[in-house]
Protein backbone atom coordinates (compact mmCIF):
# COMPACT_ATOMS: atom_id res chain seq x y z
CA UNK A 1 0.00 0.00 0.00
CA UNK A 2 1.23 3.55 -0.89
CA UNK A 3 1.69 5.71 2.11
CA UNK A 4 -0.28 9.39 2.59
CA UNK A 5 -0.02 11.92 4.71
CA UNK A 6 -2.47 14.82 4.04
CA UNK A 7 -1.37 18.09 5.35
CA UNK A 8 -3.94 20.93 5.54
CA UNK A 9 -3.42 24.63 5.19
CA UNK A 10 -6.56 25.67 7.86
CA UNK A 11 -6.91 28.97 7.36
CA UNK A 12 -6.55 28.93 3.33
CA UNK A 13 -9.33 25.94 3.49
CA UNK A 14 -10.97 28.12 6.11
CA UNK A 15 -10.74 31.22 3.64
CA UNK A 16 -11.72 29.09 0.67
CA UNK A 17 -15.32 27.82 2.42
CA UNK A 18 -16.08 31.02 3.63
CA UNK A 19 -15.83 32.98 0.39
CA UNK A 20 -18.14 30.18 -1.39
CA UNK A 21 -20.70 30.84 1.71
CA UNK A 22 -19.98 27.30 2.78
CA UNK A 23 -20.36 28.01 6.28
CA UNK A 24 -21.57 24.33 7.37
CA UNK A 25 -18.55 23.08 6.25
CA UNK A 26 -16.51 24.65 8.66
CA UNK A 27 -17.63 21.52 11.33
CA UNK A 28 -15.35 19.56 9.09
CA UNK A 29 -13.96 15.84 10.30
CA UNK A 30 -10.53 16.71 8.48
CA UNK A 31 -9.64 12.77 8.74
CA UNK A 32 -12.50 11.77 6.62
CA UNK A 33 -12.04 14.69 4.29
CA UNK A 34 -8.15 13.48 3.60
CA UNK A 35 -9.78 9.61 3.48
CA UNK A 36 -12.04 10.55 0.92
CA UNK A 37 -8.83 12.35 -0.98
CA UNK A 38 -7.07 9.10 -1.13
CA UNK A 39 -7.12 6.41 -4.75
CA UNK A 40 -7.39 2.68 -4.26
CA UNK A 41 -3.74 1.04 -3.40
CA UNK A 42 -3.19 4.50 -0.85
CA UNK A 43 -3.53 4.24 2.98
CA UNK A 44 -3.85 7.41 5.00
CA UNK A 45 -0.64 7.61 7.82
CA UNK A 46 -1.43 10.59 9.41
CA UNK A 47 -3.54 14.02 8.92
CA UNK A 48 -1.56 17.34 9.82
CA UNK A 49 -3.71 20.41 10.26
CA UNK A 50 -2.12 23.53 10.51
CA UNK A 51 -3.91 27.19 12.11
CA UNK A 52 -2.87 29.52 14.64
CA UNK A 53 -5.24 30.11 17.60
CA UNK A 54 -7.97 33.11 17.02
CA UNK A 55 -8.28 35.17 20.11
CA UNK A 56 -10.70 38.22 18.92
CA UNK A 57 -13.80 38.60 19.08
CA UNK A 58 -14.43 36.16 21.90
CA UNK A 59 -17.44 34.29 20.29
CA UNK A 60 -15.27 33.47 17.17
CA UNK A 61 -12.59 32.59 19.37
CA UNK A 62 -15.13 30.22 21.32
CA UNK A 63 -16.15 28.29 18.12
CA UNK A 64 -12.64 27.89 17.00
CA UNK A 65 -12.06 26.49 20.38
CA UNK A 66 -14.90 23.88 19.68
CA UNK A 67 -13.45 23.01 16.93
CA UNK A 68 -9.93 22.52 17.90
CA UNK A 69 -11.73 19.49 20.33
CA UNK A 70 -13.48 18.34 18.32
CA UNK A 71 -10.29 17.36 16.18
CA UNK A 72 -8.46 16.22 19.09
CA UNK A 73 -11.08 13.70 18.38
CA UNK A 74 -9.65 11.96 15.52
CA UNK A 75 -6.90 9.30 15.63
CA UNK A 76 -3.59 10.07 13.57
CA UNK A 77 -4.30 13.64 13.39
CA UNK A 78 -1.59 16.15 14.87
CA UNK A 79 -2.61 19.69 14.74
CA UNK A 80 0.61 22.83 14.49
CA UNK A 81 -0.12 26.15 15.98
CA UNK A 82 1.32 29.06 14.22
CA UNK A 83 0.58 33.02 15.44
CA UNK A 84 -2.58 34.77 14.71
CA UNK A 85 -1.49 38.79 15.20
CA UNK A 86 -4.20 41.84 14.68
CA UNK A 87 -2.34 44.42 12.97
CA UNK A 88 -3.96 48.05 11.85
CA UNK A 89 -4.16 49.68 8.67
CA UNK A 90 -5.16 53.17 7.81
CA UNK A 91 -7.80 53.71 5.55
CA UNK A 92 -7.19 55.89 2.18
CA UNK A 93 -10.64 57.21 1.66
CA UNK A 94 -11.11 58.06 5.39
CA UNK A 95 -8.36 57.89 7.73
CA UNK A 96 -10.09 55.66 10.24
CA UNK A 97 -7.76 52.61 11.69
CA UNK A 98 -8.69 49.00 10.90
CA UNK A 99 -7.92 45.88 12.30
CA UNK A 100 -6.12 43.51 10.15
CA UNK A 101 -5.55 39.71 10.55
CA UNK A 102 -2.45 38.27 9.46
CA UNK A 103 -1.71 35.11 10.25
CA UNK A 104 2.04 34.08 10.81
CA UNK A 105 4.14 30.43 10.58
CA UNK A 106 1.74 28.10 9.08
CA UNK A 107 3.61 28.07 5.62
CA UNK A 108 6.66 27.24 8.05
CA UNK A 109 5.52 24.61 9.56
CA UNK A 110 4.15 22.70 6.61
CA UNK A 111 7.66 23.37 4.63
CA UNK A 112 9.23 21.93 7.50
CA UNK A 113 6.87 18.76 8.54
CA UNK A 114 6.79 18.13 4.98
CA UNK A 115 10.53 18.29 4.06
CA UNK A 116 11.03 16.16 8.01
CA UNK A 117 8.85 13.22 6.96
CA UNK A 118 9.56 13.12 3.40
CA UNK A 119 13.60 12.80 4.40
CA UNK A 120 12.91 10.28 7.09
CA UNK A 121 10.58 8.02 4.47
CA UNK A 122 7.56 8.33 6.27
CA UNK A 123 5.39 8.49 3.22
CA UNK A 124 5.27 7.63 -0.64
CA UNK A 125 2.89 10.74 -1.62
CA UNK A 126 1.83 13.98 0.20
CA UNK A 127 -1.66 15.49 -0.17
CA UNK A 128 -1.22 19.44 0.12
CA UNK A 129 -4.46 20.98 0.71
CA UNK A 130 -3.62 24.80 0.31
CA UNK A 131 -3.09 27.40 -2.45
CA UNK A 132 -0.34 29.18 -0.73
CA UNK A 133 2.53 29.60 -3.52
CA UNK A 134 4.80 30.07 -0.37
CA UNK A 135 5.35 26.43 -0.19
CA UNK A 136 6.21 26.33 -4.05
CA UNK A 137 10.02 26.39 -2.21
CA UNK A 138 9.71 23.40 -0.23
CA UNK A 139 7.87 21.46 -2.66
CA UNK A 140 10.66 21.93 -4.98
CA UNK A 141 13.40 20.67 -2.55
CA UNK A 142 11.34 17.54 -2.02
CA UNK A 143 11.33 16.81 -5.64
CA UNK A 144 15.16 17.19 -5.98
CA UNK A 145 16.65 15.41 -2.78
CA UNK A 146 13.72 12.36 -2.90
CA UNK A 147 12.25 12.09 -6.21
CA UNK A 148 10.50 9.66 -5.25
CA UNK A 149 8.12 10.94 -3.27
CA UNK A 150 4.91 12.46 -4.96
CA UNK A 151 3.32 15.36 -3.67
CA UNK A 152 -0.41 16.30 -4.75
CA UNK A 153 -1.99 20.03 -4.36
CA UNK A 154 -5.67 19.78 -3.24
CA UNK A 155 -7.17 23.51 -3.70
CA UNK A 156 -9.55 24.60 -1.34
CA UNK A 157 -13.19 26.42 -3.36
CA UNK A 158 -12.10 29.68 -4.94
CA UNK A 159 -8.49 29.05 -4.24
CA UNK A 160 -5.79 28.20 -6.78
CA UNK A 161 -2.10 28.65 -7.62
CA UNK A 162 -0.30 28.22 -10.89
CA UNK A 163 2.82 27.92 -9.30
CA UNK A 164 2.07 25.48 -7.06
CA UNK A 165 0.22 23.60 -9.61
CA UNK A 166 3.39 23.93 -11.63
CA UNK A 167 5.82 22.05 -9.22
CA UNK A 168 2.98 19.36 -7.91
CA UNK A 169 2.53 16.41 -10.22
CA UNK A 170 -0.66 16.46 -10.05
CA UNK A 171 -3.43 19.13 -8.46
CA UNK A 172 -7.49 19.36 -8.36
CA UNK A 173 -10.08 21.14 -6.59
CA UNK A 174 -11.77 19.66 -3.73
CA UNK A 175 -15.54 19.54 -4.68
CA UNK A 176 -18.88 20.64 -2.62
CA UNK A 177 -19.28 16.49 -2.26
CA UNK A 178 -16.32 15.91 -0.77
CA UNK A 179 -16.96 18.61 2.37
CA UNK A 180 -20.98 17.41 2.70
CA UNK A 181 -19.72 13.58 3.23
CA UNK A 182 -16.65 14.70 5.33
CA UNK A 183 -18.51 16.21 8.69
CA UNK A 184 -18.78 15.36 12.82
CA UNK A 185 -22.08 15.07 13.27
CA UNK A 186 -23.88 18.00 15.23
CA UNK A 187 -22.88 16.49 18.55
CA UNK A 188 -19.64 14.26 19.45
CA UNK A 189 -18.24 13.01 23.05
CA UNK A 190 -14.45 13.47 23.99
CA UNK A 191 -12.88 10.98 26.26
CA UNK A 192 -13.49 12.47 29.09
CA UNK A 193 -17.42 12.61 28.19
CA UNK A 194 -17.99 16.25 27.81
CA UNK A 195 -20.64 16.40 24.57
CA UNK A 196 -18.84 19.36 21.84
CA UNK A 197 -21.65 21.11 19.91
CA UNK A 198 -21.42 22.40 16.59
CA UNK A 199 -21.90 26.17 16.78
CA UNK A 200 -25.34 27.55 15.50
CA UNK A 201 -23.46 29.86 13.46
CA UNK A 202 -22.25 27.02 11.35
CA UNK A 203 -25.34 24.68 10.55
């Protein structure tokens, strides 16, 4: 069997469902979503999801919380915080200040999980689902030091990149499908039997 590991880009799959107004989607079992990814003769090592932790406003901070439990769920699934920073910007037209998010590390810890587990032969292809042509770098040092290994762009809805598209040997959009038969249901235990809920703002 041919070895996966499926590393997701949260916040460009985050970005992705939210400008197709996918917003039930965002309660998404990431495991099954990478299962459904994989071709007959594949088997699925691990699932690495990669965010950085939202901590404004409070109620968006809340469901992100939710969800980061309700992935702590899954087996095989190791989750990589980054930064989340609000910086300010001025506006042009009328000078008042506005908050910007910019999220920091995430393309940093992919490059280096991916370049770590591809030198130590932990898998035979990786599934990349992002559009950030930051990783265009790493991808390319993959391919020269273990050609080998395959690695496969996923694009999250309304997201794509050329020039990762270019260095990938192969690349596709993840379909509406894919995210309906990929969710928890509405309510899940942890271990320790507290029930997580998916947020109202999300069904």
């Amino acid at each position: 069997m041919q070895r996966v590991i499926v590393y997701v880009d949260g916040f460009n799959l985050y970005f992705g469902l939210r400008s197709k107004g996918w917003k039930r989607f965002y309660w998404l079992d990431i495991r099954k979503l990478a299962q459904s990814l994989l071709k007959q003769g594949q088997k699925l090592i691990r699932t690495k999801y990669f965010t950085s932790r939202v901590t404004k406003p409070p109620d968006k901070a809340a469901r992100q919380n939710t969800f980061m439990e309700a992935l702590q769920t899954l087996p095989d699934v190791d989750i990589f915080f980054g930064h989340y920073l609000i910086n300010t910007i001025e506006c042009k037209r009328c000078g008042n200040i506005l908050p910007r998010p910019n999220e920091k590390m995430t393309d940093v810890n992919i490059a280096v999980e991916l370049l770590t587990d591809a030198f130590q032969d932990i898998f035979d292809t990786a599934i990349l689902i992002s559009a950030d042509s930051d990783l265009v770098g790493p991808i390319r040092k993959v391919k020269l030091l273990t050609p080998d290994k395959r690695i496969i762009i996923a694009f999250p809805p309304d997201r794509h990149s050329f020039a990762l598209e270019q260095v990938a040997d192969a690349s596709f959009t993840i379909g509406r499908k894919k995210f309906a038969e990929s969710l928890f249901p509405d309510s899940l235990q942890k271990a320790d039997g507290y029930t997580l809920t998916r947020p109202a703002q999300w069904k």
